[in-house]
C-alpha atoms as a PDB file:
ATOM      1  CA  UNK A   1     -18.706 -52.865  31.783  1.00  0.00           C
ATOM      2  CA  UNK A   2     -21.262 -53.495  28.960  1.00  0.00           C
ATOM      3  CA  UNK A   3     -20.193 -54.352  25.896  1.00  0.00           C
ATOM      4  CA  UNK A   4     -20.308 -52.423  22.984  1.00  0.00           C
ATOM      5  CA  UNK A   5     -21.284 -53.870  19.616  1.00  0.00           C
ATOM      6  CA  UNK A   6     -19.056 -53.121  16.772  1.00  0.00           C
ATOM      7  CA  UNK A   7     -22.243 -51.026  14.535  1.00  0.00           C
ATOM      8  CA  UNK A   8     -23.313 -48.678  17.757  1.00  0.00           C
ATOM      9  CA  UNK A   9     -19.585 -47.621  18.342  1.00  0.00           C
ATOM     10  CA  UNK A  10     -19.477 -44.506  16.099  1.00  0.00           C
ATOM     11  CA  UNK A  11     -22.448 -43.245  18.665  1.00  0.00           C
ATOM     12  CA  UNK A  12     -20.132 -43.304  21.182  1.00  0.00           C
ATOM     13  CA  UNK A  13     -19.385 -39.998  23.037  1.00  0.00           C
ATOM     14  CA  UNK A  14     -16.256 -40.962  24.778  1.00  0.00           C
ATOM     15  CA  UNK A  15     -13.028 -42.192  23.257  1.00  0.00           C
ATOM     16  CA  UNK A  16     -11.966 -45.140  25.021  1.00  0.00           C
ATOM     17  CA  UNK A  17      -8.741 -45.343  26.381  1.00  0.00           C
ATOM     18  CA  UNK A  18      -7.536 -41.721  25.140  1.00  0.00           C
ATOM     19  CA  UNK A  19      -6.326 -38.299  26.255  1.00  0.00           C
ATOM     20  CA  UNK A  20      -6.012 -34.998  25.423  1.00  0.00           C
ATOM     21  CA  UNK A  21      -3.885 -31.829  26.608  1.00  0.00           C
ATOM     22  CA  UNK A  22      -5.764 -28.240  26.703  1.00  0.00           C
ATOM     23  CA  UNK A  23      -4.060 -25.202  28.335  1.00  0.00           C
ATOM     24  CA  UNK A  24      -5.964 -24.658  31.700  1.00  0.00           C
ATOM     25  CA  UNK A  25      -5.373 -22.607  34.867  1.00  0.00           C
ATOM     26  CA  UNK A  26      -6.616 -23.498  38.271  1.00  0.00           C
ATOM     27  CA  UNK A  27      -7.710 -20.640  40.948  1.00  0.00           C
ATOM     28  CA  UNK A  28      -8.355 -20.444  44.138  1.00  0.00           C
ATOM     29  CA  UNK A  29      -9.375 -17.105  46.031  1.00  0.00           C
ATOM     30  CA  UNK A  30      -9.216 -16.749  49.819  1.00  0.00           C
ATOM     31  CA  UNK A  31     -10.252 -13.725  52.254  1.00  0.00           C
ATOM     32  CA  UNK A  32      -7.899 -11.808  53.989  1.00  0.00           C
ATOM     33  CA  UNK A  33      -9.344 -10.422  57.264  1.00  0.00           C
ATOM     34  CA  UNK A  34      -8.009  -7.160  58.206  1.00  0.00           C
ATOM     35  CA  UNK A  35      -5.569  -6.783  60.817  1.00  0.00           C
ATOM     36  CA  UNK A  36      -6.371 -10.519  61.548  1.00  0.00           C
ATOM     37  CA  UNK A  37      -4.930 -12.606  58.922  1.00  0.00           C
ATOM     38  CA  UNK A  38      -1.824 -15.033  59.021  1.00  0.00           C
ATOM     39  CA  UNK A  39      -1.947 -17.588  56.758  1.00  0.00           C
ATOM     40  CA  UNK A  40      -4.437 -18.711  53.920  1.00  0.00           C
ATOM     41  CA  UNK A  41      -4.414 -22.229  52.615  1.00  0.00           C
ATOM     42  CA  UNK A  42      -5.851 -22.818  48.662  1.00  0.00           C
ATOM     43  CA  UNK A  43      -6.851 -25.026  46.702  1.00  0.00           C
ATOM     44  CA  UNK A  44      -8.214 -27.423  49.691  1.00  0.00           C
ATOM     45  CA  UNK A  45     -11.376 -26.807  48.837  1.00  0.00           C
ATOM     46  CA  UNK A  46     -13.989 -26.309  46.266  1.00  0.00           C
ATOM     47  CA  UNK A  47     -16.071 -22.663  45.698  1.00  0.00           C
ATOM     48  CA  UNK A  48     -19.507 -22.046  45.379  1.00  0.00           C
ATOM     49  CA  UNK A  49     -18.710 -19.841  42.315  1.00  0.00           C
ATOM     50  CA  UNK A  50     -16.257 -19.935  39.405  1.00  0.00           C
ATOM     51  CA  UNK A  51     -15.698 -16.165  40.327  1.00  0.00           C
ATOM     52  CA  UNK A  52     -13.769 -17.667  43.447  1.00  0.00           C
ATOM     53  CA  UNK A  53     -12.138 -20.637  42.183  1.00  0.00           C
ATOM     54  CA  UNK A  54     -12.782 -23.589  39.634  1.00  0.00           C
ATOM     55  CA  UNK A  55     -11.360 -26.748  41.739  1.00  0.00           C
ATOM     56  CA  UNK A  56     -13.957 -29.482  41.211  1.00  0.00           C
ATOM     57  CA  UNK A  57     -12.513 -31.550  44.334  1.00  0.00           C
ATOM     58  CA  UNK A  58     -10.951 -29.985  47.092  1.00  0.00           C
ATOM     59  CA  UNK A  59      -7.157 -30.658  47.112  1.00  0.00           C
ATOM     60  CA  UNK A  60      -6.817 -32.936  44.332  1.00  0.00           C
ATOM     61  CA  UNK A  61      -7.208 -33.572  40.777  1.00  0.00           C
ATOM     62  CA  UNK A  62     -10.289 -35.761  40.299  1.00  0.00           C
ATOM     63  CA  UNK A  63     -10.836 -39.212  38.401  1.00  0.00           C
ATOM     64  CA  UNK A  64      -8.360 -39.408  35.869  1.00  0.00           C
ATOM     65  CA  UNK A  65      -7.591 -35.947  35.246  1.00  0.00           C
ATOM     66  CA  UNK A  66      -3.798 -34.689  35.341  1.00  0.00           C
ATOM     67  CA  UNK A  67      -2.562 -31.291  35.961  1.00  0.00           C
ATOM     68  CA  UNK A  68       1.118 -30.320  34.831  1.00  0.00           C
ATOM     69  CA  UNK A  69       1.794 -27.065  36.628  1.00  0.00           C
ATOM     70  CA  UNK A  70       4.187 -24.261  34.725  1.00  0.00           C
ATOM     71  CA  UNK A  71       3.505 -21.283  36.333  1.00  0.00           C
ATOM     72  CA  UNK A  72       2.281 -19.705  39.167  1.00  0.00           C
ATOM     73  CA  UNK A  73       0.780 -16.429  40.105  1.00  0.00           C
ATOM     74  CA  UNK A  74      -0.954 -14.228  43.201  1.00  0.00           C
ATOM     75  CA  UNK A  75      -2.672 -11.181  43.287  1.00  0.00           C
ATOM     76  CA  UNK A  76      -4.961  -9.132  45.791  1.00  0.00           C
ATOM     77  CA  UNK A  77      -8.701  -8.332  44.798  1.00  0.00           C
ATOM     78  CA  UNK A  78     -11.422  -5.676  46.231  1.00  0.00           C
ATOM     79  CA  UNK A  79     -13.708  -7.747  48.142  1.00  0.00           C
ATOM     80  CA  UNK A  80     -16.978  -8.412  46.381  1.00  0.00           C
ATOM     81  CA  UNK A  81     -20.213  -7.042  46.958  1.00  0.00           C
ATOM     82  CA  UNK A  82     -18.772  -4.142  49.063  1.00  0.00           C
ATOM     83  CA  UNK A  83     -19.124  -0.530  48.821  1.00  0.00           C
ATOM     84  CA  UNK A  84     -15.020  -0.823  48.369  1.00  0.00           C
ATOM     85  CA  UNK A  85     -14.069  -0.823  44.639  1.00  0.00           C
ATOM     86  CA  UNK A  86     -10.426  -0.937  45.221  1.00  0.00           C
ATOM     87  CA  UNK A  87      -8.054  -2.352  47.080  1.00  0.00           C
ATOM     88  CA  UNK A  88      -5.524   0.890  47.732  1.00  0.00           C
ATOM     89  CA  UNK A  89      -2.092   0.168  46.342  1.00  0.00           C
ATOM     90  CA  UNK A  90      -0.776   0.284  50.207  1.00  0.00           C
ATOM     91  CA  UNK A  91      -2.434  -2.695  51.049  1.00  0.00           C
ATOM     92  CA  UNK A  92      -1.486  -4.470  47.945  1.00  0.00           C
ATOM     93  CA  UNK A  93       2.305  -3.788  48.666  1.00  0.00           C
ATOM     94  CA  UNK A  94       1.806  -4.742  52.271  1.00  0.00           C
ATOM     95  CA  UNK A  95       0.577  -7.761  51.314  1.00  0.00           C
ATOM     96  CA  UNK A  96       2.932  -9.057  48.713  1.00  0.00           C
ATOM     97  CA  UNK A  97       5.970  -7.387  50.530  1.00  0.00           C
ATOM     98  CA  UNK A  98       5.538  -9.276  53.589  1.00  0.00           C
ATOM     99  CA  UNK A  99       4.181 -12.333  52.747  1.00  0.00           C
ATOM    100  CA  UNK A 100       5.208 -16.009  51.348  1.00  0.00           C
ATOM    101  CA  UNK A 101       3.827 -18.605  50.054  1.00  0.00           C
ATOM    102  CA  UNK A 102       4.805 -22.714  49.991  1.00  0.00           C
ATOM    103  CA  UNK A 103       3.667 -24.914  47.724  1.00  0.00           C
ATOM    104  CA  UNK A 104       2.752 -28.430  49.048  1.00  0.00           C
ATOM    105  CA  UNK A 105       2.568 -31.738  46.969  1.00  0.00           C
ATOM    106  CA  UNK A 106       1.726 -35.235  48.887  1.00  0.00           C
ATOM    107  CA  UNK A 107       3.640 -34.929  51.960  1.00  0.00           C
ATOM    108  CA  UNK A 108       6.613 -32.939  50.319  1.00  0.00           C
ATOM    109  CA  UNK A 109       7.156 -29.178  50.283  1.00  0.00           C
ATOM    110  CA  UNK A 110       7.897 -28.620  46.541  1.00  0.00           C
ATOM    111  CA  UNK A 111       9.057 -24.751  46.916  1.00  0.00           C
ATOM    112  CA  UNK A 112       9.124 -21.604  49.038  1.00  0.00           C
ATOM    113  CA  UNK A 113       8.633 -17.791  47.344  1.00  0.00           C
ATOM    114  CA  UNK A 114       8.426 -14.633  48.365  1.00  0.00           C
ATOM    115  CA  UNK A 115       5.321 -13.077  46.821  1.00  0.00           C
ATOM    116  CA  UNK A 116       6.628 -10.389  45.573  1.00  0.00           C
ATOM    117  CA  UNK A 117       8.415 -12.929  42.637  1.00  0.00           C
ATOM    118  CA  UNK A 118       4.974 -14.713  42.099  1.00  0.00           C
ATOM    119  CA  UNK A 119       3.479 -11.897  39.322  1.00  0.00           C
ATOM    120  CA  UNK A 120      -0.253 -12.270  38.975  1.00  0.00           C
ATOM    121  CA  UNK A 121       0.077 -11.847  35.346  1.00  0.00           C
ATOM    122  CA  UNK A 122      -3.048 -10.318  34.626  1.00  0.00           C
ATOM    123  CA  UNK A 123      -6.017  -7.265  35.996  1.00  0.00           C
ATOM    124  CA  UNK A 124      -6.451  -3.930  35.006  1.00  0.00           C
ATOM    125  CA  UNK A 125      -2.809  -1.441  33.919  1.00  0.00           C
ATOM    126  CA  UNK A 126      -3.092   2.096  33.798  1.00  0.00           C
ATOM    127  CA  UNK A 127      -3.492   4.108  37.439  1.00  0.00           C
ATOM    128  CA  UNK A 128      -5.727   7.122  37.861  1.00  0.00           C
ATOM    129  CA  UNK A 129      -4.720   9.535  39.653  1.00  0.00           C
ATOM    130  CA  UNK A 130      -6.866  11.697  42.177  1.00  0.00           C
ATOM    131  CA  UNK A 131      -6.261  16.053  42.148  1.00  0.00           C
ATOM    132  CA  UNK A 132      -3.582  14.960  44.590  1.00  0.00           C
ATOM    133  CA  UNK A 133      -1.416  12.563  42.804  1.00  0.00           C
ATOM    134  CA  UNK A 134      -2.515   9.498  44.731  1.00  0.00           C
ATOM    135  CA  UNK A 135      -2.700   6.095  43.018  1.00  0.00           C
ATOM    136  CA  UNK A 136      -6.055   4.514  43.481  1.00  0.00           C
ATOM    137  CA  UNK A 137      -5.616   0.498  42.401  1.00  0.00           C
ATOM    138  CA  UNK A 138      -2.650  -1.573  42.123  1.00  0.00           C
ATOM    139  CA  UNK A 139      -2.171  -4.792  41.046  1.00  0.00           C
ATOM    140  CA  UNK A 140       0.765  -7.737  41.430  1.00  0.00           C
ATOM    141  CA  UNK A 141       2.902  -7.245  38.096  1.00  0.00           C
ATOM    142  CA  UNK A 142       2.317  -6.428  34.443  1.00  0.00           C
ATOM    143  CA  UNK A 143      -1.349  -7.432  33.029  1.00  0.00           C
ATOM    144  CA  UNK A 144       0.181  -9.722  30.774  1.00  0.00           C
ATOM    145  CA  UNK A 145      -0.581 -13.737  30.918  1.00  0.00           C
ATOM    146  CA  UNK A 146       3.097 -14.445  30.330  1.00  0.00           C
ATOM    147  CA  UNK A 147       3.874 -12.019  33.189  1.00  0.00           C
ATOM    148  CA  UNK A 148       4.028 -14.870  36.029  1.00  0.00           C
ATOM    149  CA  UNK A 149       6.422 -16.967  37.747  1.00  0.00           C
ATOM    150  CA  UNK A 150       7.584 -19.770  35.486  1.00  0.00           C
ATOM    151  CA  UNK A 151       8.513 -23.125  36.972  1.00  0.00           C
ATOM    152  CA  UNK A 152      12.399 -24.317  36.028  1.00  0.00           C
ATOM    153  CA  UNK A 153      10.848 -27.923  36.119  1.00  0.00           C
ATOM    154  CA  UNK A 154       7.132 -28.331  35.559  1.00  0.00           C
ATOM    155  CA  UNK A 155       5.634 -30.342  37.497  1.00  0.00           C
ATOM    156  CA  UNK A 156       2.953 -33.122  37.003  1.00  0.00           C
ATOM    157  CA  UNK A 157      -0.273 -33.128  39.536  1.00  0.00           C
ATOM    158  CA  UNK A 158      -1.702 -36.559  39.123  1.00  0.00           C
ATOM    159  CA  UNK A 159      -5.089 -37.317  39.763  1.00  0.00           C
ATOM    160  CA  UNK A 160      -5.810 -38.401  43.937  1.00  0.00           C
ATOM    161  CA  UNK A 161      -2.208 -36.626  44.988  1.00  0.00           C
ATOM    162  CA  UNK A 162      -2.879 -34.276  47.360  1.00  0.00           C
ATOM    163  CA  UNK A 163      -1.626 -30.660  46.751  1.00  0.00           C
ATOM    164  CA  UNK A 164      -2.216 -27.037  48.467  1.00  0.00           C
ATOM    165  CA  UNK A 165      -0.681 -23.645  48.498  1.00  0.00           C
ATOM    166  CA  UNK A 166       0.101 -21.599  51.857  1.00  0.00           C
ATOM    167  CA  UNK A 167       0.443 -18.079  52.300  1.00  0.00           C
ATOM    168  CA  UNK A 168       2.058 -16.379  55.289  1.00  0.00           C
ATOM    169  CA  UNK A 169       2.745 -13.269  56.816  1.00  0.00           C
ATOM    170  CA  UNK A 170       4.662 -12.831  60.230  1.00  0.00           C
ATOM    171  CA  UNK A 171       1.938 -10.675  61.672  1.00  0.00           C
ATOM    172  CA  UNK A 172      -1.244  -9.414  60.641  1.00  0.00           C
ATOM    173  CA  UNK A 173      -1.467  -6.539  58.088  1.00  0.00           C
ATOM    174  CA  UNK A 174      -3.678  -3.614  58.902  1.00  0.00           C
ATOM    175  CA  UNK A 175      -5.262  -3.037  55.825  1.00  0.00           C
ATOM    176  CA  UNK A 176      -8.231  -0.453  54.953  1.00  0.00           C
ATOM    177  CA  UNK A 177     -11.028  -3.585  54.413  1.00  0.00           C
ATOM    178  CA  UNK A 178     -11.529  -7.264  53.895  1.00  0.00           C
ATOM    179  CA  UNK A 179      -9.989  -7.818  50.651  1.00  0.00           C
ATOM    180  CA  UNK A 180      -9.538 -11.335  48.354  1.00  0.00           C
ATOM    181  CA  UNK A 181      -6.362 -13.042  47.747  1.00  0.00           C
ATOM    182  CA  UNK A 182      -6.165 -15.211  44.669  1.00  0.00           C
ATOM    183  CA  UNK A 183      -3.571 -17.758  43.720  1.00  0.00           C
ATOM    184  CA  UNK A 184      -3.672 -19.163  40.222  1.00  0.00           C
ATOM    185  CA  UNK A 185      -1.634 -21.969  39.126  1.00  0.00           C
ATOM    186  CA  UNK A 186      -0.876 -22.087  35.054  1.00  0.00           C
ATOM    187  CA  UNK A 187      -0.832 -25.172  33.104  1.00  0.00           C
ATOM    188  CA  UNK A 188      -1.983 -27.900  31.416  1.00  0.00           C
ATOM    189  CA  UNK A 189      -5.261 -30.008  32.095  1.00  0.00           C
ATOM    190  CA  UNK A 190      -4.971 -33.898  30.892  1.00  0.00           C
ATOM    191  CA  UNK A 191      -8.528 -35.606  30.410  1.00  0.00           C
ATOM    192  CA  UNK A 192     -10.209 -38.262  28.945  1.00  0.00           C
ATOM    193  CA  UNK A 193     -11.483 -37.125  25.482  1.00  0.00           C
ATOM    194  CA  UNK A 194     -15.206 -37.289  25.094  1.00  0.00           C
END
C-alpha cells in the first residue's frame, strides 16, 4: 500500500473503506437441447456476451462485492441467430410445467420450486393470433418487473461463497427447436464506491 499524502487525496477515484447499494439483477441463460435435456446448471460460469448472462466470475461474487438476493425468476427464449423467432407456447408450458429448479448456496440447498411459481417478470404481453386462433409466443408470467417470485427471507451472497441454480425435468421434453432458458436472480449489488 502506498501512501497517500493528505493534498493529492481529493484526486482520488476510490473511496476508501466505503460501500454502496444499487438495485442489480444477475442472469444466466442456458440451452435446452431438444428432446435431450435434463438438467441445466447457472450461474457457474461466465458468458461471452451480456445478452447471455452478466456473471463476472463463474459461481461467485468477486472481490468484495455482495449480492443480497430478493427475487427470483425463469423464462424460456427463441434461440438466437436461428430462423426460429418464437418459442411456441407448447414448449414454454412443457417446460415450466414439468420442470424444477434448486437453488444452491456453499454446500447447502437453500430452496426447491416448481417453475411454474418462479414468474419471469418481464418479455413481450399481448399474443397474436394466426387465421386459426393459434397463439404464437408465450412467455413465463405477466411482463411486469414486480411479477417474480419474492424471497420470504432475502438472502445475502457474499463475495467467494459459492452459489448455483439447477433446473430439472424427469425426462427430456420434445420441443419444436433448441431454445434458451434464462434464470435471473433480483437484488441488490454491494460494491466498493469509486
Amino acid at each position: 500500500m502506498i501512501p497517500v499524502p493528505r493534498n493529492l487525496r481529493k484526486h482520488q477515484v476510490t473511496v476508501p473503506n466505503a460501500g454502496e447499494w444499487v438495485d442489480w439483477i444477475l442472469w444466466d441463460t442456458q440451452i435446452y437441447t431438444d428432446n435431450t435435456t435434463t438438467r441445466l446448471d447457472f450461474f457457474l460460469g461466465t458468458q461471452a456476451s451480456i445478452v447471455d448472462g452478466n456473471m463476472e466470475t463463474g459461481g461467485q461474487m468477486p472481490g468484495q462485492k455482495m449480492f443480497l438476493l430478493r427475487g427470483i425468476g425463469v423464462d424460456i427464449l427463441p434461440p438466437l441467430n436461428s430462423s426460429a423467432t418464437t418459442t411456441p407456447l407448447s414448449d414454454v408450458v412443457a417446460l415450466i410445467h414439468h420442470g424444477a429448479m434448486r437453488l444452491n448456496i456453499g454446500s447447502k440447498s437453500y430452496s426447491e420450486w416448481p417453475l411454474y411459481l418462479l414468474s419471469a417478470g418481464g418479455g413481450l404481453y399481448g399474443n397474436p393470433y394466426t387465421a386459426a386462433a393459434t397463439v404464437t409466443y408465450g412467455s413465463n408470467g405477466v411482463p411486469d418487473p414486480r411479477a417474480c417470485y419474492g424471497l420470504a427471507r432475502p438472502l445475502l451472497l457474499t463475495s467467494n461463497l459459492n452459489f448455483s441454480a439447477r433446473i430439472e425435468w424427469a425426462a427430456a421434453i420434445n420441443t419444436a427447436a433448441n431454445c434458451r432458458v434464462r434464470v435471473m436472480l433480483k437484488g441488490e449489488l454491494g460494491r466498493p464506491i469509486q
